[in-house]
Protein backbone atom coordinates (compact mmCIF):
# COMPACT_ATOMS: atom_id res chain seq x y z
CA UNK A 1 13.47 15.88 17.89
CA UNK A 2 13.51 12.71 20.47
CA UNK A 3 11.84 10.63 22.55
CA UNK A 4 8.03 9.65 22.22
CA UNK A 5 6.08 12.86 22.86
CA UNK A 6 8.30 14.21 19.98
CA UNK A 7 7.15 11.60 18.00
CA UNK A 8 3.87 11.90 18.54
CA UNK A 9 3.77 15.59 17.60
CA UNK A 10 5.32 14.09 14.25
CA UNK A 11 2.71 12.07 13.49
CA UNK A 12 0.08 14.78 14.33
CA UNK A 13 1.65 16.86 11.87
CA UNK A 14 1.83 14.14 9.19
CA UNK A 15 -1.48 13.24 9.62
CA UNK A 16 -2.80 16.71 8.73
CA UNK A 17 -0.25 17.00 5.71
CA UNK A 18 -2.16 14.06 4.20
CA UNK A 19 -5.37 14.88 5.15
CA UNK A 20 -5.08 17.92 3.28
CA UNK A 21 -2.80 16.72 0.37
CA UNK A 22 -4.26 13.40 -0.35
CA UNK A 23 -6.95 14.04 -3.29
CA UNK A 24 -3.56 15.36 -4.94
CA UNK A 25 -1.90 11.86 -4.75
CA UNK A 26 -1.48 9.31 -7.14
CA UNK A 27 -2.66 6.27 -6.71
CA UNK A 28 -0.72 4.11 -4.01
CA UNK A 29 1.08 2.25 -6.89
CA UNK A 30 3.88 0.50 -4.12
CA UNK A 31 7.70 0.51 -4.25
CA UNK A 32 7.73 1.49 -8.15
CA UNK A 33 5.93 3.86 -10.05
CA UNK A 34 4.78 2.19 -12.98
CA UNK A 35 5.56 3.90 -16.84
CA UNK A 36 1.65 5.70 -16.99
CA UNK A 37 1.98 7.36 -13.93
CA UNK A 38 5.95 8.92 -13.67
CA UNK A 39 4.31 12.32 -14.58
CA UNK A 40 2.44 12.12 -11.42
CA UNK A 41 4.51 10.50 -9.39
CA UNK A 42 7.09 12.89 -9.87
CA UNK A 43 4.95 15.85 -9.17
CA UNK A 44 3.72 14.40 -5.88
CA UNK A 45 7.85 13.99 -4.57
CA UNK A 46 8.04 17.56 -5.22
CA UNK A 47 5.22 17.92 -3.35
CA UNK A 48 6.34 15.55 -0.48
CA UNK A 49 9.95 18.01 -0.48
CA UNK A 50 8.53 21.25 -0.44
CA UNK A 51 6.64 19.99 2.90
CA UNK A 52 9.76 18.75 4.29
CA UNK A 53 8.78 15.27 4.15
CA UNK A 54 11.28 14.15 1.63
CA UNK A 55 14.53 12.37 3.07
CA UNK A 56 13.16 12.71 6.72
CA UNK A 57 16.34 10.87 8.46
CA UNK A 58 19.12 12.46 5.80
CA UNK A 59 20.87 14.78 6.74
CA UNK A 60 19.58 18.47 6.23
CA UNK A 61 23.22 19.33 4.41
CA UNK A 62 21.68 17.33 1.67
CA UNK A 63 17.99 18.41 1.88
CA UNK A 64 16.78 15.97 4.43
CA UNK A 65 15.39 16.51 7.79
CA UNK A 66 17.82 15.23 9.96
CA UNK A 67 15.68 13.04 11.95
CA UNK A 68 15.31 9.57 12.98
CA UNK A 69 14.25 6.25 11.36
CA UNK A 70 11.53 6.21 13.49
CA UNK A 71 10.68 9.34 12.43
CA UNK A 72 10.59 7.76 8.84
CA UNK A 73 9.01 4.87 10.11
CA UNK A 74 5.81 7.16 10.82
CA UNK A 75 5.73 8.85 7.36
CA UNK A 76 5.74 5.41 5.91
CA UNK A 77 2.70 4.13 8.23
CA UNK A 78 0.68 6.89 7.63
CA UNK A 79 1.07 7.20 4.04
CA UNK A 80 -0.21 3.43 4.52
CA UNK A 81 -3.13 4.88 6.04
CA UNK A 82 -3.99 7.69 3.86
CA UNK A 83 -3.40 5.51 0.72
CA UNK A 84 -0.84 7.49 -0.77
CA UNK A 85 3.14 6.53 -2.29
CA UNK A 86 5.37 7.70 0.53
CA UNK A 87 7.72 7.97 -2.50
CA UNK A 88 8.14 8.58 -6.00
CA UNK A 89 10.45 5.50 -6.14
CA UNK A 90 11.94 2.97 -4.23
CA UNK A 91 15.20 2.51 -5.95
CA UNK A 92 15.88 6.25 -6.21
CA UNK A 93 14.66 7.53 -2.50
CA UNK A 94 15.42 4.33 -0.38
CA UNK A 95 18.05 1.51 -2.71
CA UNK A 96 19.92 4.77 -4.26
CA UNK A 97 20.02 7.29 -1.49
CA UNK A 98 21.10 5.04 1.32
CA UNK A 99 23.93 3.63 -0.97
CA UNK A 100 25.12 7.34 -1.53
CA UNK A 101 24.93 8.55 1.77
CA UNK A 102 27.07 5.16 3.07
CA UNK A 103 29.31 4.61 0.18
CA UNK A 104 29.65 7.97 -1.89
CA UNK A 105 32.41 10.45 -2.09
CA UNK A 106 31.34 13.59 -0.97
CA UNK A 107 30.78 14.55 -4.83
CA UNK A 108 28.79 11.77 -5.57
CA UNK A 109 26.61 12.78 -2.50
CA UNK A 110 26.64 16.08 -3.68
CA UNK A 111 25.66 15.64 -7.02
CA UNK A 112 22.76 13.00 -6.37
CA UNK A 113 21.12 12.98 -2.89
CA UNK A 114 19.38 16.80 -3.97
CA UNK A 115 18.82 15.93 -7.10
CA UNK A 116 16.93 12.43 -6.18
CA UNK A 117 14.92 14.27 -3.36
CA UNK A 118 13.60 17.51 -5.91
CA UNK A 119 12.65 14.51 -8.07
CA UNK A 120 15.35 15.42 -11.03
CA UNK A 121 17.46 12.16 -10.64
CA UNK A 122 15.28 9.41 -11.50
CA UNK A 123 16.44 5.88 -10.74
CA UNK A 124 16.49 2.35 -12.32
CA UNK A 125 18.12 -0.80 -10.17
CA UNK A 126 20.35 -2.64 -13.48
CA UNK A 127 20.71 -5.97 -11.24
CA UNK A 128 19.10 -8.79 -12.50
CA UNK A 129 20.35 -10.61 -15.83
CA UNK A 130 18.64 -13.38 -17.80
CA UNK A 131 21.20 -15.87 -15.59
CA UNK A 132 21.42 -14.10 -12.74
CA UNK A 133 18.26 -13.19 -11.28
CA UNK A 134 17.56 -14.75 -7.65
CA UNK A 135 21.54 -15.92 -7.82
CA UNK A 136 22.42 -12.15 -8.33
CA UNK A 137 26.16 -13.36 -7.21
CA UNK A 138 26.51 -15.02 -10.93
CA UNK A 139 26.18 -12.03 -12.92
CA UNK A 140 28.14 -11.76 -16.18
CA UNK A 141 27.45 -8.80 -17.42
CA UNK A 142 31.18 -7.22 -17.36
CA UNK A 143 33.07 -3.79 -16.52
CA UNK A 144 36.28 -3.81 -17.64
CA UNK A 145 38.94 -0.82 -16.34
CA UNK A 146 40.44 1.34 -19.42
CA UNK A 147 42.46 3.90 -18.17
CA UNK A 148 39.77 6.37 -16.41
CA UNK A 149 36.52 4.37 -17.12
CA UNK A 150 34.85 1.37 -17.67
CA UNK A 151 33.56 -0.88 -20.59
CA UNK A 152 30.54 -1.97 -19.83
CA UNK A 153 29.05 -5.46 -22.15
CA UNK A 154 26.27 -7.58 -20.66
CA UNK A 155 22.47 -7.73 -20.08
CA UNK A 156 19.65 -6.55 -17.31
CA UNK A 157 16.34 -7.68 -17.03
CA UNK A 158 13.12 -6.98 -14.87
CA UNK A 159 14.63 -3.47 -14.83
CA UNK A 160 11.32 -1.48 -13.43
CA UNK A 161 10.82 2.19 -14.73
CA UNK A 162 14.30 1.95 -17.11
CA UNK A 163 12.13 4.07 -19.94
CA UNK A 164 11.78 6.65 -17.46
CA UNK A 165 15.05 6.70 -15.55
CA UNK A 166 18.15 9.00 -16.46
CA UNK A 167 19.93 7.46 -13.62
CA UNK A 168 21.00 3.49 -12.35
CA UNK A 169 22.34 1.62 -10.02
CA UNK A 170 24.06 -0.97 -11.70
CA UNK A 171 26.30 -4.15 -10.41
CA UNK A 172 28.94 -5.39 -12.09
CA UNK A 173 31.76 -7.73 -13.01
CA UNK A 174 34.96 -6.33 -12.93
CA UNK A 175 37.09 -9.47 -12.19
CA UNK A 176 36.52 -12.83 -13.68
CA UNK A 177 35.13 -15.39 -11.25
CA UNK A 178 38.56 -18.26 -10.82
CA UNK A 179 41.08 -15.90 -12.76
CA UNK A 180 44.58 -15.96 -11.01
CA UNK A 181 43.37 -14.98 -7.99
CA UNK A 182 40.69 -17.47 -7.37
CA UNK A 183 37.93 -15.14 -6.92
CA UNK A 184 34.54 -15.91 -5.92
CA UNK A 185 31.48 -15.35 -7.55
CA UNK A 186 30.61 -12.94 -5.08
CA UNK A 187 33.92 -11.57 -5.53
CA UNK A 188 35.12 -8.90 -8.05
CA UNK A 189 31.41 -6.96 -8.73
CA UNK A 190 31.23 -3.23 -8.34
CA UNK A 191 29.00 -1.04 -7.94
CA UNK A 192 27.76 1.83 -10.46
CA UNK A 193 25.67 4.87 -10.48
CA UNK A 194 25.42 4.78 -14.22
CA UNK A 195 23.76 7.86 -16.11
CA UNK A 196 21.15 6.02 -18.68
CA UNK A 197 21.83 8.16 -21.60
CA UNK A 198 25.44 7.05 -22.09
CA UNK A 199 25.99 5.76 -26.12
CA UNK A 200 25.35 2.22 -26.00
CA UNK A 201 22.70 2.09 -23.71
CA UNK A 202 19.35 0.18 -25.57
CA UNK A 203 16.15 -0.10 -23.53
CA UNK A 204 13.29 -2.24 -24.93
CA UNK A 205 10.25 -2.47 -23.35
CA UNK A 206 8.99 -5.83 -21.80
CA UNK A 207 6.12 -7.55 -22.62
CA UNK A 208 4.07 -9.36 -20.02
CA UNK A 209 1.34 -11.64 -20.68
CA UNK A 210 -1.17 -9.31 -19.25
CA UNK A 211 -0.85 -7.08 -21.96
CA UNK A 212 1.34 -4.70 -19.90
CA UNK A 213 4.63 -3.86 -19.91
CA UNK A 214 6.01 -2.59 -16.70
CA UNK A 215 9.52 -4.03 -16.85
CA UNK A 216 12.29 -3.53 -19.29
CA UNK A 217 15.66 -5.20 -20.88
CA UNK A 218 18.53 -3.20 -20.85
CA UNK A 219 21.39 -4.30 -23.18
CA UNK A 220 24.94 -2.46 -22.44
CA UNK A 221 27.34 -2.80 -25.50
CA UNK A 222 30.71 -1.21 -25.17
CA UNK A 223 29.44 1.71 -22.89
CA UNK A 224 32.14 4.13 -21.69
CA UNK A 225 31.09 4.48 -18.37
CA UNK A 226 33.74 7.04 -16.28
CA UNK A 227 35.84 5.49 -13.12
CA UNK A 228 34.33 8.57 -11.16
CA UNK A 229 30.70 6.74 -11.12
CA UNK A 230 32.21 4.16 -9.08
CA UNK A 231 30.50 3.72 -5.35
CA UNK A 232 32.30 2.20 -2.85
CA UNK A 233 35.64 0.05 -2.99
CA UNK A 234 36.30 -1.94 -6.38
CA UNK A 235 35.70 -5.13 -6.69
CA UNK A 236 33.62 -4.69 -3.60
CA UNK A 237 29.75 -3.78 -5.23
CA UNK A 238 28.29 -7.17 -3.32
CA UNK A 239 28.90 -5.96 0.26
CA UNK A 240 27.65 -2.85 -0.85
CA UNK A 241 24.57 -3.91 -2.50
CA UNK A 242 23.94 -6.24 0.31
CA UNK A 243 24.18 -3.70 2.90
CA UNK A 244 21.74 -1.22 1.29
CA UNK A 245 19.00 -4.23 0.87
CA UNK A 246 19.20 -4.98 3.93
CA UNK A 247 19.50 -2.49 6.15
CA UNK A 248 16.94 -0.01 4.50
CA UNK A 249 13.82 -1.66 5.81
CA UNK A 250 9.94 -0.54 5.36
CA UNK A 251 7.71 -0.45 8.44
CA UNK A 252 6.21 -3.06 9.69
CA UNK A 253 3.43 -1.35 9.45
CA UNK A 254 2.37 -0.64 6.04
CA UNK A 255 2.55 -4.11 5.89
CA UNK A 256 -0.01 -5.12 8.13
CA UNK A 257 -1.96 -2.36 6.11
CA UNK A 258 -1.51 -3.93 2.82
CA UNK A 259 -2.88 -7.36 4.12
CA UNK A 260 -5.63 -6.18 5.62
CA UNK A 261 -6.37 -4.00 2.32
CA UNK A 262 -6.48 -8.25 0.39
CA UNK A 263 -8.43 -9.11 2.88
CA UNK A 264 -11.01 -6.80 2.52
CA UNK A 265 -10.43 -7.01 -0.86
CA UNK A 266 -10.75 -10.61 -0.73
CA UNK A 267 -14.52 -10.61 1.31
CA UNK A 268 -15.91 -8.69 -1.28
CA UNK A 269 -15.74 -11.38 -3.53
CA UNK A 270 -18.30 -12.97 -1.97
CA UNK A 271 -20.53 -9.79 -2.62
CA UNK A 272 -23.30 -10.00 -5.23
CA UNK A 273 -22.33 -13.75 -5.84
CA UNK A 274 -24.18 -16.97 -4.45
CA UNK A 275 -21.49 -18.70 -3.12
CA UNK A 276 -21.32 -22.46 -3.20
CA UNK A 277 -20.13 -24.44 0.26
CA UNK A 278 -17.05 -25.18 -1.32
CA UNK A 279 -16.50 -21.88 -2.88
CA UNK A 280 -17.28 -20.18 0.40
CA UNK A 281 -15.31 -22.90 1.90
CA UNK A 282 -12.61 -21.24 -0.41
CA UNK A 283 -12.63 -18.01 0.78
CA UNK A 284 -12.82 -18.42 4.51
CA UNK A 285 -9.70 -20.45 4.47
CA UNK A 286 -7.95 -18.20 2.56
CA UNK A 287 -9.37 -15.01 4.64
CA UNK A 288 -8.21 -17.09 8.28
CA UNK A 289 -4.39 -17.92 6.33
CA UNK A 290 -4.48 -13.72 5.62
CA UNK A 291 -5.37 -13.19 8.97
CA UNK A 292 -2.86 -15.96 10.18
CA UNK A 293 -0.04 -13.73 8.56
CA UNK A 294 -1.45 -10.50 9.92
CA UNK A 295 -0.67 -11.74 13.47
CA UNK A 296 3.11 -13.38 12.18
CA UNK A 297 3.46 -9.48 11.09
CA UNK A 298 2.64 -7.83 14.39
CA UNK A 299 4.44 -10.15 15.95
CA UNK A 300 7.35 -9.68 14.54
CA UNK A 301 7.93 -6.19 15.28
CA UNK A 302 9.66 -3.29 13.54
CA UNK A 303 12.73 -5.17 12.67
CA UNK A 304 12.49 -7.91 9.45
CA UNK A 305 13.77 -11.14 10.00
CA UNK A 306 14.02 -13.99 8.82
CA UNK A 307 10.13 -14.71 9.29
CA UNK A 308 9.62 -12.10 6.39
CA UNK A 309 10.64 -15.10 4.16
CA UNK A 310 7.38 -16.83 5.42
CA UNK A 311 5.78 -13.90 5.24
CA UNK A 312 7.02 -13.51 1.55
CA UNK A 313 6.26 -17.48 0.81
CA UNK A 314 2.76 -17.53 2.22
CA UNK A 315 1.07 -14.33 1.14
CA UNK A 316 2.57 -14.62 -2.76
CA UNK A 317 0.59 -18.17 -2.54
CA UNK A 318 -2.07 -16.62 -0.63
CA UNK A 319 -2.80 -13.78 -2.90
CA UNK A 320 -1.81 -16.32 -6.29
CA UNK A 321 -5.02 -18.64 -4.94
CA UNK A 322 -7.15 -15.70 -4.59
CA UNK A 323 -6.51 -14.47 -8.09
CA UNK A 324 -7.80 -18.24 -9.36
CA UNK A 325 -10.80 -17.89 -6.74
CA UNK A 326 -11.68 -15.02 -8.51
CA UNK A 327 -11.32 -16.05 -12.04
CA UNK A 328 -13.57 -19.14 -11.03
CA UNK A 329 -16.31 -16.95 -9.49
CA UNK A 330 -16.57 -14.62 -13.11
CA UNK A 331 -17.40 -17.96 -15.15
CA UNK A 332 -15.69 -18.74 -17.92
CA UNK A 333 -16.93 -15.39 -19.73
CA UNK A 334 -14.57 -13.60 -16.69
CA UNK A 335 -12.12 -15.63 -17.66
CA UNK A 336 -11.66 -14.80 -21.03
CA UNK A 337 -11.48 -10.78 -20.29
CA UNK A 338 -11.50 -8.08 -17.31
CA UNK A 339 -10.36 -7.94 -13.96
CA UNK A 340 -10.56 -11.27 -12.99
CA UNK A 341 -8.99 -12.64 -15.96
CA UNK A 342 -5.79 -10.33 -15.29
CA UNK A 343 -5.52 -11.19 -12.05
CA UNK A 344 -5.12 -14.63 -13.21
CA UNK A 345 -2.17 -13.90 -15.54
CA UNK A 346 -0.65 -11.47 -13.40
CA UNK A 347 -0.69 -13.99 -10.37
CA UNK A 348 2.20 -16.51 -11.42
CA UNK A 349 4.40 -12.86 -11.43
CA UNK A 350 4.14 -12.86 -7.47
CA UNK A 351 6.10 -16.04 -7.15
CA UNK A 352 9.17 -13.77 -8.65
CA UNK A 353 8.94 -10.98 -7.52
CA UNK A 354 10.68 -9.80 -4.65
CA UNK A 355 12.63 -12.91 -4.34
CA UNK A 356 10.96 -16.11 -5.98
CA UNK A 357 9.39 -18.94 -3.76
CA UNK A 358 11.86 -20.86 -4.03
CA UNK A 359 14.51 -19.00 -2.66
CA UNK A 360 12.39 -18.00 0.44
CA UNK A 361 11.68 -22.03 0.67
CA UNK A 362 15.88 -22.23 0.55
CA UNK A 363 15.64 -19.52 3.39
CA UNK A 364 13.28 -20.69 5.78
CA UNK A 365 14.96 -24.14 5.39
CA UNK A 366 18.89 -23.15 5.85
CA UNK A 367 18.46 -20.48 8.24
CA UNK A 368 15.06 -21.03 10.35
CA UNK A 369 15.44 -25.06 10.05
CA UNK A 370 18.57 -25.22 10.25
CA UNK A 371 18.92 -28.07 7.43
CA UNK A 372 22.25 -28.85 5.21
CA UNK A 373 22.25 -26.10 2.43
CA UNK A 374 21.29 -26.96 -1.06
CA UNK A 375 23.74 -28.15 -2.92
CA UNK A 376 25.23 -26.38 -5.58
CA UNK A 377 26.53 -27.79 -8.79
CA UNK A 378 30.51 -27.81 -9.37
């Protein structure tokens, strides 16, 4: 398939997939299927394969459909649109796959890109530690060569769907940061596809103060983890990390879709309720900021930049002040329980997620203000 009439037959065909597949879906849960709904989620990827809407731009040797990213691109939109995951799991289908198809051997490709499509490898990302969340280059959690595998020792946190997973992508130290080379911190961390059943392997569940517990710990201790699950060079996992986050994108799109979904979310919250000036006050501005970002989005076009950072910055704070809008509107009996009152303690989350505010403020000052870089300590 090329050029744009091709494309447009595509989408025509997409469109009537989810038109008839839809009810079937689960609910548009966004990059991660959370714990309660892997059962689900995992039937609707098989789902997405057997229409041949699984892997779209992979190659067909290894169950894709050979086409483009743009191709992709319009699977993504629509499932916008329709409401529906475009994927059981981020991690697995975009983080995972694109590493494998860049990086891995042609047994490692072999063994996983299948698998992940049918839905039978299930993946966790092992990257963030308790010191080493936003600064992912000071990990410490260590891999240490023993003849024909690795000892793994160290700590991940904010691991999302590690409970469910039998399969992660995990970075690690396997050279000291100084030692007698003088290595970097970004130096000497490799990269691991790292089955999760290996002895040694402890997940515990993590409590959030919602209640919830989407996210888990996962504690390594003296795992015997084989040299063969190696990806890419040794020594070398940060340039391969850092060229799977980046250069597996989501359309522009579904973004613009998922703002306009809070904004419509956040005009019904004037609905039933009579409004103050300074509550309604309230809500405009935060409805014309939404709709400020909207435009910054379509704008932008389908390639992230750096203006994603302001995108990132102003709708976490955006969507954070709409949260305490709505707790104020439910009284102080909303406060106390339902939806407002979780929206309220899930709010501060957004500020981490995804890259906290403050490295997006470091961002937008460095690299779109050009300003001196923040210092670091010695």
């Amino acid at each position: 398939m090329s050029g744009d009439s091709d494309l447009h037959e595509f989408q025509a065909e997409v469109r009537h997939w989810l038109t008839s597949h839809h009810t079937s879906a689960p609910r548009d849960y966004g990059a991660i299927c959370p714990p309660d709904l892997i059962d689900q989620g995992v039937e609707w990827q098989r789902k997405i394969r057997d229409a041949g809407f699984a892997g779209i731009h992979w190659p067909t040797e290894w169950g894709g459909r050979g086409l483009s990213v743009e191709h992709n691109g319009i699977w993504l939109l629509e499932c916008a649109r329709a409401g529906v995951p475009p994927v059981l799991n981020m991690v697995g289908l975009v983080l995972t796959g694109g590493a494998v198809l860049r990086y891995g051997t042609p047994e490692q490709q072999a063994q996983h890109l299948r698998a992940t499509l049918d839905a039978d490898h299930v993946w966790c990302q092992l990257f963030s530690e308790p010191g080493a969340g936003s600064d992912l280059g000071s990990l410490a959690t260590r891999a240490e060569l023993d003849g024909d595998r690795f000892i793994v020792n160290g700590q991940k946190v904010w691991c999302s769907g590690g409970r469910y997973s039998n399969w992660g992508i995990l970075m690690a130290r396997t050279r000291p940061i100084g030692g007698d080379d003088g290595a970097k911190k970004h130096d000497g961390i490799s990269f691991f596809l790292c089955p999760m059943d290996l002895p040694g392997i402890e997940i515990r569940p993590l409590k959030q103060m919602t209640g919830e517990a989407e996210f888990d710990e996962v504690f390594f201790t003296d795992v015997e983890l084989p040299a063969e699950h190696l990806l890419g060079p040794l020594h070398g996992g940060w340039g391969v990390g850092m060229a799977v986050l980046t250069s597996e994108r989501g359309h522009i799109g579904t973004a613009v879709i998922s703002l306009e979904r809070r904004l419509d979310q956040m005009m019904r919250l004037s609905a039933g309720t009579d409004l103050t000036p300074t509550e309604r006050q309230q809500l405009m501005q935060l409805v014309a900021t939404g709709n400020a970002y909207k435009a910054m989005a379509q704008r932008q076009g389908p390639v992230a930049s750096t203006a994603a950072s302001l995108m990132k910055l102003g709708i976490t704070q955006m969507t954070f002040d709409a949260a305490m809008l709505r707790g104020d509107l439910g009284g102080a009996m909303g406060q106390l329980d339902g939806a407002g009152a979780s929206g309220m303690l899930a709010a501060p989350g957004g500020r981490i997620a995804g890259g906290t505010s403050q490295v997006q403020r470091n961002i937008i000052g460095e690299r779109l203000l050009g300003l001196p870089r923040e210092p670091r300590p010695t």
